[in-house]
N, C-alpha and C. Protein backbone atom coordinates (compact mmCIF):
# COMPACT_ATOMS: atom_id res chain seq x y z
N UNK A 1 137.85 15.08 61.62
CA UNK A 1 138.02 13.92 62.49
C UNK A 1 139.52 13.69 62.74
N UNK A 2 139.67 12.91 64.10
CA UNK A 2 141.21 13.40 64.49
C UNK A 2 141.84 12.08 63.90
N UNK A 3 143.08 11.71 63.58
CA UNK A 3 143.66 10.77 62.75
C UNK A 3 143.54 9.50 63.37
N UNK A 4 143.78 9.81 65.07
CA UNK A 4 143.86 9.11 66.38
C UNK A 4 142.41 8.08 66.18
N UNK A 5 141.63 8.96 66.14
CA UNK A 5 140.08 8.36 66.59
C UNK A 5 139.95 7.23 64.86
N UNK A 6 140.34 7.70 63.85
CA UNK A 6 140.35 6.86 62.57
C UNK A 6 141.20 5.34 62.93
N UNK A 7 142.16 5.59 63.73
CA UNK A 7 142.78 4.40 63.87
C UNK A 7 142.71 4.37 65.11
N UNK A 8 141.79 3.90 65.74
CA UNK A 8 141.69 3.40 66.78
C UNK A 8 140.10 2.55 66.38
N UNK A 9 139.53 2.51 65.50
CA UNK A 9 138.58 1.84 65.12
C UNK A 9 138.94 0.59 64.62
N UNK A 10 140.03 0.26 63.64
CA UNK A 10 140.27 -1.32 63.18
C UNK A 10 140.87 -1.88 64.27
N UNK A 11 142.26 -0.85 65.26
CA UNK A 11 142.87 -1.16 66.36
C UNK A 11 141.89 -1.91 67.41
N UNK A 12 140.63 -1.37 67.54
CA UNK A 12 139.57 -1.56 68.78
C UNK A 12 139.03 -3.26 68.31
N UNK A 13 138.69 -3.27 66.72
CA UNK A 13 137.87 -4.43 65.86
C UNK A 13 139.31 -5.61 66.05
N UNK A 14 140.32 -5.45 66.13
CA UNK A 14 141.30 -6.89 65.64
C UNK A 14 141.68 -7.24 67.47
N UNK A 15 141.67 -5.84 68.40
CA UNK A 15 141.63 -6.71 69.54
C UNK A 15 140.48 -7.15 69.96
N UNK A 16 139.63 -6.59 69.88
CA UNK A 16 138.20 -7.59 70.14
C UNK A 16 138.08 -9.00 69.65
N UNK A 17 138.69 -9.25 68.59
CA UNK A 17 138.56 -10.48 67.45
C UNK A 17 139.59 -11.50 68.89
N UNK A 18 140.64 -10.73 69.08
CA UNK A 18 141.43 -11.44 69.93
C UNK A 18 141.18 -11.87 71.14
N UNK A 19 140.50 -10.59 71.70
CA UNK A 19 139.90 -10.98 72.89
C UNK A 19 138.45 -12.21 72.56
N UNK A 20 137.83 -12.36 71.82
CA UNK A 20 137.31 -13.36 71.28
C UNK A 20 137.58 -14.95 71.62
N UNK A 21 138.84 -14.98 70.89
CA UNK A 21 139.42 -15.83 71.11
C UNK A 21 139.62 -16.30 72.44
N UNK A 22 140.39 -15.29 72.89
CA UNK A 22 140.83 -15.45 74.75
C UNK A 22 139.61 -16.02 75.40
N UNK A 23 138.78 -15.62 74.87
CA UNK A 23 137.24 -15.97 75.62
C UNK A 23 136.98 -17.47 75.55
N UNK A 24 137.14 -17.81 73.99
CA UNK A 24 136.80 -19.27 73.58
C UNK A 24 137.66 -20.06 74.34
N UNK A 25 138.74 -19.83 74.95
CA UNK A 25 139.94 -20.73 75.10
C UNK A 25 139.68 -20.57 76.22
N UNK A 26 139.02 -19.79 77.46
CA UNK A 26 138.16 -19.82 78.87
C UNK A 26 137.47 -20.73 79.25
N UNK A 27 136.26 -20.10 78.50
CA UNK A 27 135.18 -21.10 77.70
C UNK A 27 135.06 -22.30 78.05
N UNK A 28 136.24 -22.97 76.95
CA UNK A 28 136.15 -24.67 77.02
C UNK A 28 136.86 -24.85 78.38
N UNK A 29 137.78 -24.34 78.65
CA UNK A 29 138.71 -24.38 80.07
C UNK A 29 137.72 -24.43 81.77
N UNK A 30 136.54 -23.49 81.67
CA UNK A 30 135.74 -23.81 82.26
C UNK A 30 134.62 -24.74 82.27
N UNK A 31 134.20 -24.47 80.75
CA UNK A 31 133.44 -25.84 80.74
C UNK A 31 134.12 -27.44 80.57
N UNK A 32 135.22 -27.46 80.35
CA UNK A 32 136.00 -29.01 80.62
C UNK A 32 135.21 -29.22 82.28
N UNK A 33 135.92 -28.14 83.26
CA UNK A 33 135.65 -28.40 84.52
C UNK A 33 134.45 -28.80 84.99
N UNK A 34 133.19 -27.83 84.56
CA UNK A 34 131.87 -28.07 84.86
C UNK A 34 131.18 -29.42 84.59
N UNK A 35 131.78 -29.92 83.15
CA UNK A 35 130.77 -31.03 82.78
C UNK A 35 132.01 -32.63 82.13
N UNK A 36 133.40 -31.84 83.38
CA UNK A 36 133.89 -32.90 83.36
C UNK A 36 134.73 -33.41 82.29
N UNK A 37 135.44 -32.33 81.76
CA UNK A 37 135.98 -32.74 80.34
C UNK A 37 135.53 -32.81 79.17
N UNK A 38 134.30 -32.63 79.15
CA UNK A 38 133.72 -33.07 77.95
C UNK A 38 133.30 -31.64 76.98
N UNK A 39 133.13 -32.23 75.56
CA UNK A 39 133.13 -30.54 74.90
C UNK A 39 131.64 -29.89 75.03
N UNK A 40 131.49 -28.69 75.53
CA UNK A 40 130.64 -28.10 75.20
C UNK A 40 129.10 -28.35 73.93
N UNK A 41 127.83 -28.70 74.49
CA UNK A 41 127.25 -28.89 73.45
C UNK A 41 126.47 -27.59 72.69
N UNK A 42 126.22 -27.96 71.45
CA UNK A 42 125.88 -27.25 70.40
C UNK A 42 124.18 -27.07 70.61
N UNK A 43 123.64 -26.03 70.38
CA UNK A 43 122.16 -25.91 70.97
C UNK A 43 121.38 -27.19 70.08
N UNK A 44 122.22 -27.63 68.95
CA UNK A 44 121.38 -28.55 68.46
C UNK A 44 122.07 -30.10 68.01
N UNK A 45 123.03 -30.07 68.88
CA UNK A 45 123.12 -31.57 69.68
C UNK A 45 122.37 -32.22 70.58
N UNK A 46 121.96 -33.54 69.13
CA UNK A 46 120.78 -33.84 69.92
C UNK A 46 121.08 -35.02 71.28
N UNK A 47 122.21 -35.41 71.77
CA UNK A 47 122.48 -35.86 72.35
C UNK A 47 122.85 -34.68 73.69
N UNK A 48 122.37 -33.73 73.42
CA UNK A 48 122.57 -32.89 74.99
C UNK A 48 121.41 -32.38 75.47
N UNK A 49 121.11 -32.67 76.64
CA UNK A 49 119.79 -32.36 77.33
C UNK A 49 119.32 -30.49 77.30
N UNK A 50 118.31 -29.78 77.52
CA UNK A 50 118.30 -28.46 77.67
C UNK A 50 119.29 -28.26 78.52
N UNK A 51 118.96 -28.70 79.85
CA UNK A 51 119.85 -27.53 80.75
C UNK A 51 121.12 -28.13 80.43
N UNK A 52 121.87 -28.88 79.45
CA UNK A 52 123.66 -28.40 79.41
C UNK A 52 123.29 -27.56 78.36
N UNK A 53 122.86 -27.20 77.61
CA UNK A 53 122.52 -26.66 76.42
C UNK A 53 122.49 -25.03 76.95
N UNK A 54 121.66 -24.98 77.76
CA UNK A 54 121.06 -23.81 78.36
C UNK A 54 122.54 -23.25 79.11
N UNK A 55 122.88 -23.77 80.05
CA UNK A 55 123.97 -24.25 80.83
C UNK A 55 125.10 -23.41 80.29
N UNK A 56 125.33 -24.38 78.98
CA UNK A 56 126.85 -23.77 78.19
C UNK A 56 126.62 -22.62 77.16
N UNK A 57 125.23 -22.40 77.15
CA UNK A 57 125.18 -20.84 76.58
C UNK A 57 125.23 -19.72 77.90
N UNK A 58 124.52 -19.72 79.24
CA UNK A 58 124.94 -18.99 79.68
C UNK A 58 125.99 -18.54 80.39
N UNK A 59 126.99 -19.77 80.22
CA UNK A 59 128.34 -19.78 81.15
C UNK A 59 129.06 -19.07 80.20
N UNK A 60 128.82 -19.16 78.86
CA UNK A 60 129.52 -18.51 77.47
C UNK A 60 129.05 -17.34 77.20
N UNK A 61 127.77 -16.93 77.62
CA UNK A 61 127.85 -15.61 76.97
C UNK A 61 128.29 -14.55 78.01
N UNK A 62 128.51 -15.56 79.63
CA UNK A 62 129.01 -14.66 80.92
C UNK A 62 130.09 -14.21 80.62
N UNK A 63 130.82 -15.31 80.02
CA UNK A 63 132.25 -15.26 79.65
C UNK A 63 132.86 -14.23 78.74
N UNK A 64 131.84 -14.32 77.62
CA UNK A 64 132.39 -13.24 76.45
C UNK A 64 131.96 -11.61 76.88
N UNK A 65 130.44 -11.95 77.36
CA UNK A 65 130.26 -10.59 77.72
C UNK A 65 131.47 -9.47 79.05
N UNK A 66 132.26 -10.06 79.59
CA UNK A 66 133.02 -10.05 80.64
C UNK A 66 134.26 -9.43 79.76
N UNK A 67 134.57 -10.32 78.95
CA UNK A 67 135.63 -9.83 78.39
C UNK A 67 135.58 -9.00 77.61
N UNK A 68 134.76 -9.25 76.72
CA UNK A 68 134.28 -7.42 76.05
C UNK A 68 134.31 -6.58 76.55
N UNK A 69 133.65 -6.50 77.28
CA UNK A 69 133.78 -5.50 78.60
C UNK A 69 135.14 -4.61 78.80
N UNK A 70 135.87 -5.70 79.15
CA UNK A 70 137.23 -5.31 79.90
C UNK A 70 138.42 -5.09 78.41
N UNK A 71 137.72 -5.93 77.37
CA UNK A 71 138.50 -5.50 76.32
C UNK A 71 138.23 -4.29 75.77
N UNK A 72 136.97 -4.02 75.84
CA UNK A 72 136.93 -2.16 75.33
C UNK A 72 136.99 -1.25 76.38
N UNK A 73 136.90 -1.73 77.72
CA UNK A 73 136.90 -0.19 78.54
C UNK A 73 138.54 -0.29 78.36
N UNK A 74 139.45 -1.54 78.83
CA UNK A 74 140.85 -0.79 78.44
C UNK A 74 141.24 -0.41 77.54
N UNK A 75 140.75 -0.61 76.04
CA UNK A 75 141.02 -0.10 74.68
C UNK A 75 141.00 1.54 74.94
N UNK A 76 139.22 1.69 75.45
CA UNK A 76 139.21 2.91 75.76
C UNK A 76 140.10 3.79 76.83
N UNK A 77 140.21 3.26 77.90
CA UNK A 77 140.99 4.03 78.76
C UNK A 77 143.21 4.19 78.04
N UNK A 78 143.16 2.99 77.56
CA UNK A 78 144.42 3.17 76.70
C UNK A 78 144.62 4.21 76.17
N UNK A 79 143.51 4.61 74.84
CA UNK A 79 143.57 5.32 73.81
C UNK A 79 143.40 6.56 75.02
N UNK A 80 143.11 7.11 75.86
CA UNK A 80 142.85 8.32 76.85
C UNK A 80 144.16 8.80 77.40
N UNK A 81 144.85 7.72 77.59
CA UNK A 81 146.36 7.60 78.16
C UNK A 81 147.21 8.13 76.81
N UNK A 82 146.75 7.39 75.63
CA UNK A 82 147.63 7.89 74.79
C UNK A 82 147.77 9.37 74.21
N UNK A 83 146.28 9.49 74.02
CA UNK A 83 145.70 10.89 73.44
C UNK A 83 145.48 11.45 74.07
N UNK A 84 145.11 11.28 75.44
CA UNK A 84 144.45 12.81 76.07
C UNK A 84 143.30 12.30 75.71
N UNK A 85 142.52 11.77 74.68
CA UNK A 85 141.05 12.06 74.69
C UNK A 85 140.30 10.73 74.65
N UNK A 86 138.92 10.82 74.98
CA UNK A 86 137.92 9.35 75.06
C UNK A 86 137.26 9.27 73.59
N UNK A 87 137.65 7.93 73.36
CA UNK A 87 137.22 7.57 71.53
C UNK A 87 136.15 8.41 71.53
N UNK A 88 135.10 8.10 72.18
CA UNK A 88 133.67 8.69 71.66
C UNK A 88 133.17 9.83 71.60
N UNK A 89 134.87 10.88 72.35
CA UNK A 89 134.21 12.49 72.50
C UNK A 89 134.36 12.86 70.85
């Protein structure tokens, strides 16, 4: 196994963690807007109706799934630039 592909596995795990973050800090940034400032409810806040409930899970998982996305295909296309090769060959 090439040394490259060994470290590019925790490299891939601590920006994801980051991109994580970036996501959460979207997140509330969009949902302030949607529902007006107010924080995001918890699926089991019982003071939030289904559809914000429903609402702020799928605006959140649009969100994270998006950035994942874009956080590993450039991880991947990075590491291609650097090495010559695609993590997964």
């Amino acid at each position: 196994m090439n040394v490259n592909k060994i470290i590019y596995k925790p490299v891939g795990m601590l920006v994801g963690v980051l991109g994580g973050l970036a996501a959460n800090i979207v997140f509330n940034k969009v949902w302030a807007k949607v529902a007006g400032g107010d924080e995001a409810p918890d699926a089991t806040d019982k003071k939030a109706t289904w559809g914000q409930v429903l609402l702020a899970a799928t605006i959140q998982g649009a969100i994270f799934g998006v950035v994942k996305a874009a956080i590993d295909r450039g991880g991947a296309e990075g590491y291609r630039k650097v090495t010559g090769e695609w993590p997964d060959d």
